[in-house]
N, C-alpha and C. Protein backbone atom coordinates (compact mmCIF):
# COMPACT_ATOMS: atom_id res chain seq x y z
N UNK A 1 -122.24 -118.27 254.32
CA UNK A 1 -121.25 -117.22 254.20
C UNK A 1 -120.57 -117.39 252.84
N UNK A 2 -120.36 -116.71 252.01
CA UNK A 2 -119.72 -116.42 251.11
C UNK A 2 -118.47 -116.77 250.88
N UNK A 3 -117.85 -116.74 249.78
CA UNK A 3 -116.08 -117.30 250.14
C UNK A 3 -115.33 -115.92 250.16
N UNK A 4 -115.85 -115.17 249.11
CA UNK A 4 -115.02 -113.46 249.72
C UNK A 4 -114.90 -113.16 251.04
N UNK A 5 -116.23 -113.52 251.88
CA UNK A 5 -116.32 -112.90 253.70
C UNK A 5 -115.65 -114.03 253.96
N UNK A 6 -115.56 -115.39 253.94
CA UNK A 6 -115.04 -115.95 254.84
C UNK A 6 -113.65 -116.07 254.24
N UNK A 7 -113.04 -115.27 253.58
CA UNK A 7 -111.56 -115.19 253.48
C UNK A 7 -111.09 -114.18 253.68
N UNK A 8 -112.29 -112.94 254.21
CA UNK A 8 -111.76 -111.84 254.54
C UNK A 8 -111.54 -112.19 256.06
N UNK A 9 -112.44 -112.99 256.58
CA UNK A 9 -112.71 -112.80 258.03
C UNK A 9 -111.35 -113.91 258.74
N UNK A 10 -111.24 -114.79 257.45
CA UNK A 10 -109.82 -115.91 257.97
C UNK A 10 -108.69 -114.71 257.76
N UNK A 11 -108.35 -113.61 256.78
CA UNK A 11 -107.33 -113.38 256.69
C UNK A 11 -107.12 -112.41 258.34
N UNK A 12 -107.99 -111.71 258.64
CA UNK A 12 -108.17 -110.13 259.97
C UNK A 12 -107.85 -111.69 260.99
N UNK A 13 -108.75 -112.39 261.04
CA UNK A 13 -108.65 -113.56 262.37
C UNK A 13 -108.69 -113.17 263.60
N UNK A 14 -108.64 -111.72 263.56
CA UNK A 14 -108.79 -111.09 264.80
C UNK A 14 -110.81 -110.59 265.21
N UNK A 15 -111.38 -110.38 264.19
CA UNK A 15 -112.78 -110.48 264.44
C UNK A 15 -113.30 -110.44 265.99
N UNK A 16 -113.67 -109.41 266.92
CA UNK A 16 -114.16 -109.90 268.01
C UNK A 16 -115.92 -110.05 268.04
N UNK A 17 -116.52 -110.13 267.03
CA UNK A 17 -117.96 -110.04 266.66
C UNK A 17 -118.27 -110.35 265.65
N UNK A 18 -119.52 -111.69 265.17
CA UNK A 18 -119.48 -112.46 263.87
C UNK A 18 -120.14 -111.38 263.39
N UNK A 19 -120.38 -111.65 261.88
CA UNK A 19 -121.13 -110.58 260.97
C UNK A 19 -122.23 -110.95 261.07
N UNK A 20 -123.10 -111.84 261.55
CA UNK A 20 -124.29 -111.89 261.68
C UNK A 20 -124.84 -111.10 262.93
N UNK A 21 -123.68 -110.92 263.55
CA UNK A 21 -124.48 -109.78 265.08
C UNK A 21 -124.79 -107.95 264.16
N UNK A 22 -124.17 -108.02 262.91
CA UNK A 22 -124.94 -107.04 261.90
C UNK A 22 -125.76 -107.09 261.27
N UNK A 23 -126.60 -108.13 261.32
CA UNK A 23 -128.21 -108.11 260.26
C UNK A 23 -128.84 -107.50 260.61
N UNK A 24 -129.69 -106.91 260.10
CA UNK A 24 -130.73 -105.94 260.52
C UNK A 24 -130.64 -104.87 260.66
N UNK A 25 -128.99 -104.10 260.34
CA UNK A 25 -129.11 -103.01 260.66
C UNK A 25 -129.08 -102.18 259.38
N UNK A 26 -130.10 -100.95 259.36
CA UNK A 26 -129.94 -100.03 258.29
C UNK A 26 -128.58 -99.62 257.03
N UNK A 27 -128.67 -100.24 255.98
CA UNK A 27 -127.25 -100.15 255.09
C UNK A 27 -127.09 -98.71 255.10
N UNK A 28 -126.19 -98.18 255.15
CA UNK A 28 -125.50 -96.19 254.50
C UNK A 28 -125.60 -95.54 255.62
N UNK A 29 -126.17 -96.40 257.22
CA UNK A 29 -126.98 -95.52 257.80
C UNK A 29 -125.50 -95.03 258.60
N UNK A 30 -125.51 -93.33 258.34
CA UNK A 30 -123.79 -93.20 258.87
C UNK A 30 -123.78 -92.68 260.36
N UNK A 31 -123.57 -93.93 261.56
CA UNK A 31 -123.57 -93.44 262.98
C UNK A 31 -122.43 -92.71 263.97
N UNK A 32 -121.47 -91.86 262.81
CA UNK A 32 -120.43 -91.38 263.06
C UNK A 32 -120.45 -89.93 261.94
N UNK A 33 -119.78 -89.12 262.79
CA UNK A 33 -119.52 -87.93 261.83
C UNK A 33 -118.36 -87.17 261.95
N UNK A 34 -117.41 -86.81 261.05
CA UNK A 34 -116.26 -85.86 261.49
C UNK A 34 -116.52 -84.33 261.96
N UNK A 35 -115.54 -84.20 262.72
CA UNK A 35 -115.86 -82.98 263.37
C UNK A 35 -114.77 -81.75 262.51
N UNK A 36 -115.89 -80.65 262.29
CA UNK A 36 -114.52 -79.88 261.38
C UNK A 36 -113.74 -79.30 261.24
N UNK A 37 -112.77 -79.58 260.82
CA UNK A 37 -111.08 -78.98 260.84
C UNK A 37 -110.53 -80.10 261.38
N UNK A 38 -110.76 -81.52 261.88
CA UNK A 38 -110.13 -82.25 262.51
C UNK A 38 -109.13 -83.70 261.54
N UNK A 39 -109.06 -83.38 260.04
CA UNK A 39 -108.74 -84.18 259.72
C UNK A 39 -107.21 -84.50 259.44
N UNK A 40 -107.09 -85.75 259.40
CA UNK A 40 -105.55 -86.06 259.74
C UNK A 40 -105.28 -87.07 259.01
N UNK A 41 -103.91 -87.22 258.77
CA UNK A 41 -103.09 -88.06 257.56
C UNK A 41 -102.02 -88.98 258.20
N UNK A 42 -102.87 -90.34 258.47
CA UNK A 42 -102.32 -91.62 258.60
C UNK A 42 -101.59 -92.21 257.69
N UNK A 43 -100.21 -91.62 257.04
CA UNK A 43 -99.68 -91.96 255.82
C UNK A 43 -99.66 -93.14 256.10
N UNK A 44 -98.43 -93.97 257.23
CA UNK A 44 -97.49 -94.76 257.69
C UNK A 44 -98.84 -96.14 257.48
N UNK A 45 -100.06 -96.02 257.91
CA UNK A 45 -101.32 -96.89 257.64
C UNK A 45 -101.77 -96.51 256.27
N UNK A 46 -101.98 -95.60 255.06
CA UNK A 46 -102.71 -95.36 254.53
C UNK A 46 -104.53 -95.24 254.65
N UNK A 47 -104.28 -94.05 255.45
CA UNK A 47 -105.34 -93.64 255.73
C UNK A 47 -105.92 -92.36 256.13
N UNK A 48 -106.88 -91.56 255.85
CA UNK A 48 -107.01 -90.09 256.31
C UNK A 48 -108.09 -90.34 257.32
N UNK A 49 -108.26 -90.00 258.67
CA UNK A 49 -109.02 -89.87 259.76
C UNK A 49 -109.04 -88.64 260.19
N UNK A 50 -110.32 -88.39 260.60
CA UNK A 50 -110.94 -86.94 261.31
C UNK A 50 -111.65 -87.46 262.55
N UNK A 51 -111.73 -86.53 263.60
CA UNK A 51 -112.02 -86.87 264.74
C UNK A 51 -113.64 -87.32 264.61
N UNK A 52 -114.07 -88.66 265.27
CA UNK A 52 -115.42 -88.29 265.03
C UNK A 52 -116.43 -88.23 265.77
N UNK A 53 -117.57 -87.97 265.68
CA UNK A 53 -118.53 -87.70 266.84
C UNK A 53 -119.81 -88.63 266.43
N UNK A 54 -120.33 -88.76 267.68
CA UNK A 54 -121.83 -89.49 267.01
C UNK A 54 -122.61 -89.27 266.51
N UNK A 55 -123.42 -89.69 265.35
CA UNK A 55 -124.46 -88.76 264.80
C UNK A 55 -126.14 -88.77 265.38
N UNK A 56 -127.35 -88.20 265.30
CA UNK A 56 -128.47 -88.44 265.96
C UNK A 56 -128.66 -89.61 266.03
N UNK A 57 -128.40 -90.32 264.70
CA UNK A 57 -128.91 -91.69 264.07
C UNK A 57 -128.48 -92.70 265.42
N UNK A 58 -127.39 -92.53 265.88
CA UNK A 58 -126.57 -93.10 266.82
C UNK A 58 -127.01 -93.01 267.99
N UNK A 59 -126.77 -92.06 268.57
CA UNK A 59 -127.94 -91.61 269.71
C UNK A 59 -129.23 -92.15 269.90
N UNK A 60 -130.08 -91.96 268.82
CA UNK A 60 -131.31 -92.81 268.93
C UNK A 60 -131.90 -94.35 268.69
N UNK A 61 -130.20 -94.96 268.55
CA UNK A 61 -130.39 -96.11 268.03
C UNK A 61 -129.38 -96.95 269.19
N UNK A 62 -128.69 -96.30 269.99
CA UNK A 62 -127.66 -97.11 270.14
C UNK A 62 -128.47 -97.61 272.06
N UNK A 63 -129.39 -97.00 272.65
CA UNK A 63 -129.63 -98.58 273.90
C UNK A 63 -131.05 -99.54 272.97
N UNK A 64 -131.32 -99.29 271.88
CA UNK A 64 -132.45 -99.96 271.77
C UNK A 64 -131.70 -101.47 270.76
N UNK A 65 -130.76 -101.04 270.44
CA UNK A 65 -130.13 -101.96 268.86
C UNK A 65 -128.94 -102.33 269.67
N UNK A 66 -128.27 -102.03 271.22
CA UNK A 66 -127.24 -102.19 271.56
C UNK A 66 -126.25 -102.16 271.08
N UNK A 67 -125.95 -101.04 270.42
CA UNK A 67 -124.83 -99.93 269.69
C UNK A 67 -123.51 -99.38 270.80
N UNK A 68 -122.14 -99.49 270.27
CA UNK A 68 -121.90 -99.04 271.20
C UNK A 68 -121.23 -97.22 270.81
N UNK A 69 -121.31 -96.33 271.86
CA UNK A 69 -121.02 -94.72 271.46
C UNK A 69 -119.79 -94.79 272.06
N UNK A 70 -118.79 -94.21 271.25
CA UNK A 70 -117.71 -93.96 271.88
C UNK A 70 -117.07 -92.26 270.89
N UNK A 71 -115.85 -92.30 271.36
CA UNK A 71 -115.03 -91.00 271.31
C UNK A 71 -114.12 -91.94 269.74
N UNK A 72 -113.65 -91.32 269.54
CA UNK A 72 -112.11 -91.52 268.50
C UNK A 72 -111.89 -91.19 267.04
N UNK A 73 -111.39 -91.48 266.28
CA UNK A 73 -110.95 -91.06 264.89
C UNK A 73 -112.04 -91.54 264.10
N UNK A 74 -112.56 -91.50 262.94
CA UNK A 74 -113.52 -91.88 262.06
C UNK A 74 -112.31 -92.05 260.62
N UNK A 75 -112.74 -93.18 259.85
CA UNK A 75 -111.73 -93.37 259.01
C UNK A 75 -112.57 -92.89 257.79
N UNK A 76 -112.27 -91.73 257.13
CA UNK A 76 -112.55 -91.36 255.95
C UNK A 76 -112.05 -91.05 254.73
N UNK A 77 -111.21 -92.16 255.02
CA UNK A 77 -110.67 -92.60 253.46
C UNK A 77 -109.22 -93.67 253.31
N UNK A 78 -109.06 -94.70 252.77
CA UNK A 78 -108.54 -95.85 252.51
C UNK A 78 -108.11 -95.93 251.53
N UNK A 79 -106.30 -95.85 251.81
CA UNK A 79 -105.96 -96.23 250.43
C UNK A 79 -105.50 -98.30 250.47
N UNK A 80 -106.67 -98.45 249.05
CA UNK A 80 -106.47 -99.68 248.90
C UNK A 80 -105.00 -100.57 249.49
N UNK A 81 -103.58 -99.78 248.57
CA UNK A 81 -102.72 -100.78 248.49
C UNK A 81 -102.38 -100.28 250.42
N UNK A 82 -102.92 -100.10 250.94
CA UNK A 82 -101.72 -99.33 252.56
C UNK A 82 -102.28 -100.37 253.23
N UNK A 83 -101.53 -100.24 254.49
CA UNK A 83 -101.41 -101.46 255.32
C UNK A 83 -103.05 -101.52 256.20
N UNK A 84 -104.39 -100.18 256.57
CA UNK A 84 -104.95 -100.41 256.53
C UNK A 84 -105.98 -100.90 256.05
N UNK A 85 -106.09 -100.89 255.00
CA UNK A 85 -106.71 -101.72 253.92
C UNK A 85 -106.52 -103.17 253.78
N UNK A 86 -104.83 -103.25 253.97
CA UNK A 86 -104.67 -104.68 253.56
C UNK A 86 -105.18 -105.98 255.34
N UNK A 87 -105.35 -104.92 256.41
CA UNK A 87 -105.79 -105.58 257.79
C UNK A 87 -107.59 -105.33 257.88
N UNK A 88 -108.00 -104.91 256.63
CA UNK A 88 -109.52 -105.14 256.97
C UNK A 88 -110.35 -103.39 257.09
N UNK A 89 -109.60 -102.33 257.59
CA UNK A 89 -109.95 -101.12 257.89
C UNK A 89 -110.75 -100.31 256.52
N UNK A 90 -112.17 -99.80 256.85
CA UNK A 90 -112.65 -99.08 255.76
C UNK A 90 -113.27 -98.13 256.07
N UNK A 91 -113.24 -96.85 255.03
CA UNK A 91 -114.39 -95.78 255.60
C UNK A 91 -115.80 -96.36 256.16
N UNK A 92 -115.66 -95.07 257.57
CA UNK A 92 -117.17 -95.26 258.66
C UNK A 92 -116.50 -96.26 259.75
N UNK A 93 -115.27 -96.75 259.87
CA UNK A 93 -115.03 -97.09 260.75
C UNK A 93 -114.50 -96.47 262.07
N UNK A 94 -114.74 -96.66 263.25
CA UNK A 94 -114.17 -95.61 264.15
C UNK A 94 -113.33 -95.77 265.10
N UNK A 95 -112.00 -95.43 264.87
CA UNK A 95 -110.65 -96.18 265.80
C UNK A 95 -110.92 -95.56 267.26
N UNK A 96 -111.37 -96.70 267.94
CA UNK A 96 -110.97 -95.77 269.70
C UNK A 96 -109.65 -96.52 270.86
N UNK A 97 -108.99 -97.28 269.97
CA UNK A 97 -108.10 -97.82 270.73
C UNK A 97 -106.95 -98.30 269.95
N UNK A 98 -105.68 -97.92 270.21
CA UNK A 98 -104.62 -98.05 269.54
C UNK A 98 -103.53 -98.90 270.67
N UNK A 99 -102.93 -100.30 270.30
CA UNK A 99 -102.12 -100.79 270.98
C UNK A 99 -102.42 -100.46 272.60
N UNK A 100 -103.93 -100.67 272.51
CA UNK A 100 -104.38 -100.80 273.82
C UNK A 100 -104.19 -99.28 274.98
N UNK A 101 -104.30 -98.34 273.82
CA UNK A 101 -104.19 -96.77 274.62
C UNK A 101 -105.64 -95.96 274.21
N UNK A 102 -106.73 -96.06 274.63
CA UNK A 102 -107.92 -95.14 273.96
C UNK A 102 -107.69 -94.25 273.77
N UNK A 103 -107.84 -93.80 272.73
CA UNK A 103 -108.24 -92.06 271.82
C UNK A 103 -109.25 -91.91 271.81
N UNK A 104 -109.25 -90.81 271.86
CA UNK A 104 -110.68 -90.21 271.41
C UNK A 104 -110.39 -88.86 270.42
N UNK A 105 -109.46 -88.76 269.73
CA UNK A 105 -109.13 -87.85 268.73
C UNK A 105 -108.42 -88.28 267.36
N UNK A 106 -108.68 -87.80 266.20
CA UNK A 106 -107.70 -88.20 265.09
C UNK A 106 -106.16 -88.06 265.24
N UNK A 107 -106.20 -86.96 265.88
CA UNK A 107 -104.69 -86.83 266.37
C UNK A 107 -103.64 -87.53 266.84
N UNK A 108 -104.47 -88.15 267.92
CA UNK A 108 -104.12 -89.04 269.18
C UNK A 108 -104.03 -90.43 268.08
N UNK A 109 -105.02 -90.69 267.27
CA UNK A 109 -105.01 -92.39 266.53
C UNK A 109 -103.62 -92.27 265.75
N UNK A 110 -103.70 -90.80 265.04
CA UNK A 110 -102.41 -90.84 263.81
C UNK A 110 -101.07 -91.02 264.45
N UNK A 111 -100.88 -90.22 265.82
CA UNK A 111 -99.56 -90.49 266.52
C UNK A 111 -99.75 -91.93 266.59
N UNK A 112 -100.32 -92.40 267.46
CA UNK A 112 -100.18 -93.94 267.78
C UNK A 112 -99.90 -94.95 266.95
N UNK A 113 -100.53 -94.51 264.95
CA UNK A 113 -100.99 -95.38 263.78
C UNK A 113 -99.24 -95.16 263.15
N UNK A 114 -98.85 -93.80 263.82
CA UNK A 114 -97.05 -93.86 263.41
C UNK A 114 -95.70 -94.72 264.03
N UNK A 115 -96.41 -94.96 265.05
CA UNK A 115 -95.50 -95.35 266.12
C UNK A 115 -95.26 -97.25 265.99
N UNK A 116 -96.35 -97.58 265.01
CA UNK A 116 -96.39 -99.27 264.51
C UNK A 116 -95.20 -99.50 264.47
N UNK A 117 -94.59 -100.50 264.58
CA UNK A 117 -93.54 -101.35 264.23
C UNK A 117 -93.35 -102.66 263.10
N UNK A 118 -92.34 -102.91 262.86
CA UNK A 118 -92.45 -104.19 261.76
C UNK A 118 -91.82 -105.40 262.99
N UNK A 119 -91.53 -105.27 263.78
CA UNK A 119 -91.16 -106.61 264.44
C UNK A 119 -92.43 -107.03 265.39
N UNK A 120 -93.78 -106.60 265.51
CA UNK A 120 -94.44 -106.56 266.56
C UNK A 120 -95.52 -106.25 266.10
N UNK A 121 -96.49 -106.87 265.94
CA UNK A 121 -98.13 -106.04 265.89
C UNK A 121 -99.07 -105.17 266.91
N UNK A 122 -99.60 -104.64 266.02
CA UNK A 122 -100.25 -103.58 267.09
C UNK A 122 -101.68 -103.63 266.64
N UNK A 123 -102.32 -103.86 267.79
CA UNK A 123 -103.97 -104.21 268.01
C UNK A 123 -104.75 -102.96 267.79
N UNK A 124 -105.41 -103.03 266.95
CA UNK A 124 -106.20 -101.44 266.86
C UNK A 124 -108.20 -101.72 267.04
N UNK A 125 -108.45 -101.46 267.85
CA UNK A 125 -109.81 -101.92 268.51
C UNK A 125 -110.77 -100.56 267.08
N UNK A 126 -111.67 -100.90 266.73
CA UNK A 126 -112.40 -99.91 266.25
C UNK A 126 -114.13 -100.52 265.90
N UNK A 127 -114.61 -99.60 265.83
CA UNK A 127 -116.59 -99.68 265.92
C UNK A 127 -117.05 -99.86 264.40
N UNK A 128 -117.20 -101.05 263.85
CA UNK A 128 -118.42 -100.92 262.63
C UNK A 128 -119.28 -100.75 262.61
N UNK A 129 -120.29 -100.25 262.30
CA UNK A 129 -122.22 -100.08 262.99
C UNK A 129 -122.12 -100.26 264.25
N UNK A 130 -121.54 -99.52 264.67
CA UNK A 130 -122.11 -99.97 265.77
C UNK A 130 -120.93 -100.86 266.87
N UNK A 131 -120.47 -101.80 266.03
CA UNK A 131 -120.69 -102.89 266.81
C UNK A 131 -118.51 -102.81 267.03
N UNK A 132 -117.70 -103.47 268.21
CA UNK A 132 -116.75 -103.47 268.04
C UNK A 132 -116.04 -104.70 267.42
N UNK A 133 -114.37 -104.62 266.91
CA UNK A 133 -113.87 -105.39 265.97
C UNK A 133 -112.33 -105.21 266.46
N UNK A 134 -111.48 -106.11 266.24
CA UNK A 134 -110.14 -105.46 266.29
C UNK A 134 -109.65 -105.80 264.63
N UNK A 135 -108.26 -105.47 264.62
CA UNK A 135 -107.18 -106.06 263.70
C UNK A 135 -106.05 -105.77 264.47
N UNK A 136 -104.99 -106.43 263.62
CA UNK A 136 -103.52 -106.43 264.11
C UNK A 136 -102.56 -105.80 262.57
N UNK A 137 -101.84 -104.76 263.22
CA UNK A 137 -101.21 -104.10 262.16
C UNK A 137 -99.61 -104.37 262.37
N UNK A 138 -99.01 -103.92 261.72
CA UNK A 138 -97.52 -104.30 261.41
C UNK A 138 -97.22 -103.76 260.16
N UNK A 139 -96.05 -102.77 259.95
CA UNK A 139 -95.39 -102.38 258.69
C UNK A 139 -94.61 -103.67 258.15
């Protein structure tokens, strides 16, 4: 492992899946798609999310590669300095659980991504390839 990944992965510490349960899988291959008109502005995180849906790629990949399909926000776009960025969050990721409440809409993630606190972290479950991850956020 690298010292960039393994200081990304010490800083999140929340990780529920090593990065090696991602080898093998197709790089760019995008298993999420926004749905349109659905996009939404996670200032309070720095982040813009649109609702997203699965794409074929996903569908046809996800009982053979054990992928998991779910409902929720798709993150399509990250601003570096904002607090998602600084907990690990990047475009193609797909939020379906906020402080332990599932979404399945951009809507539903951005209310919840407002409602963070600075005395208290808040667990945000979301899908990389596929595969699930948490972090812990806090203003």
């Amino acid at each position: 492992m690298n010292a960039r990944l393994g200081a990304a992965l010490v800083f999140v510490g929340v990780m529920s899946v090593s990065v090696a349960a991602r080898i093998g899988q197709p790089p760019n291959t995008a298993l999420y798609a926004c749905v349109d008109n659905t996009e939404s502005e996670a200032t309070l995180v720095g982040a813009t999310l649109c609702t997203g849906e699965p794409t074929e790629v996903l569908t046809a990949r996800a009982e053979t590669d054990n992928l998991q399909v779910r409902g929720g926000a798709l993150v399509a776009e990250v601003d570096r300095a904002g607090i998602a960025a600084v907990a690990g969050l990047s475009a193609g990721d797909l939020i379906y659980r906020v402080g332990g409440v599932d979404v399945d809409e951009a809507a539903a993630v951005t209310e919840r991504l407002g409602a963070i606190h600075a005395d208290a972290d808040t667990v945000v479950n979301f899908l990389r390839g596929g595969r699930p991850y948490r972090v812990k956020l806090r203003r």
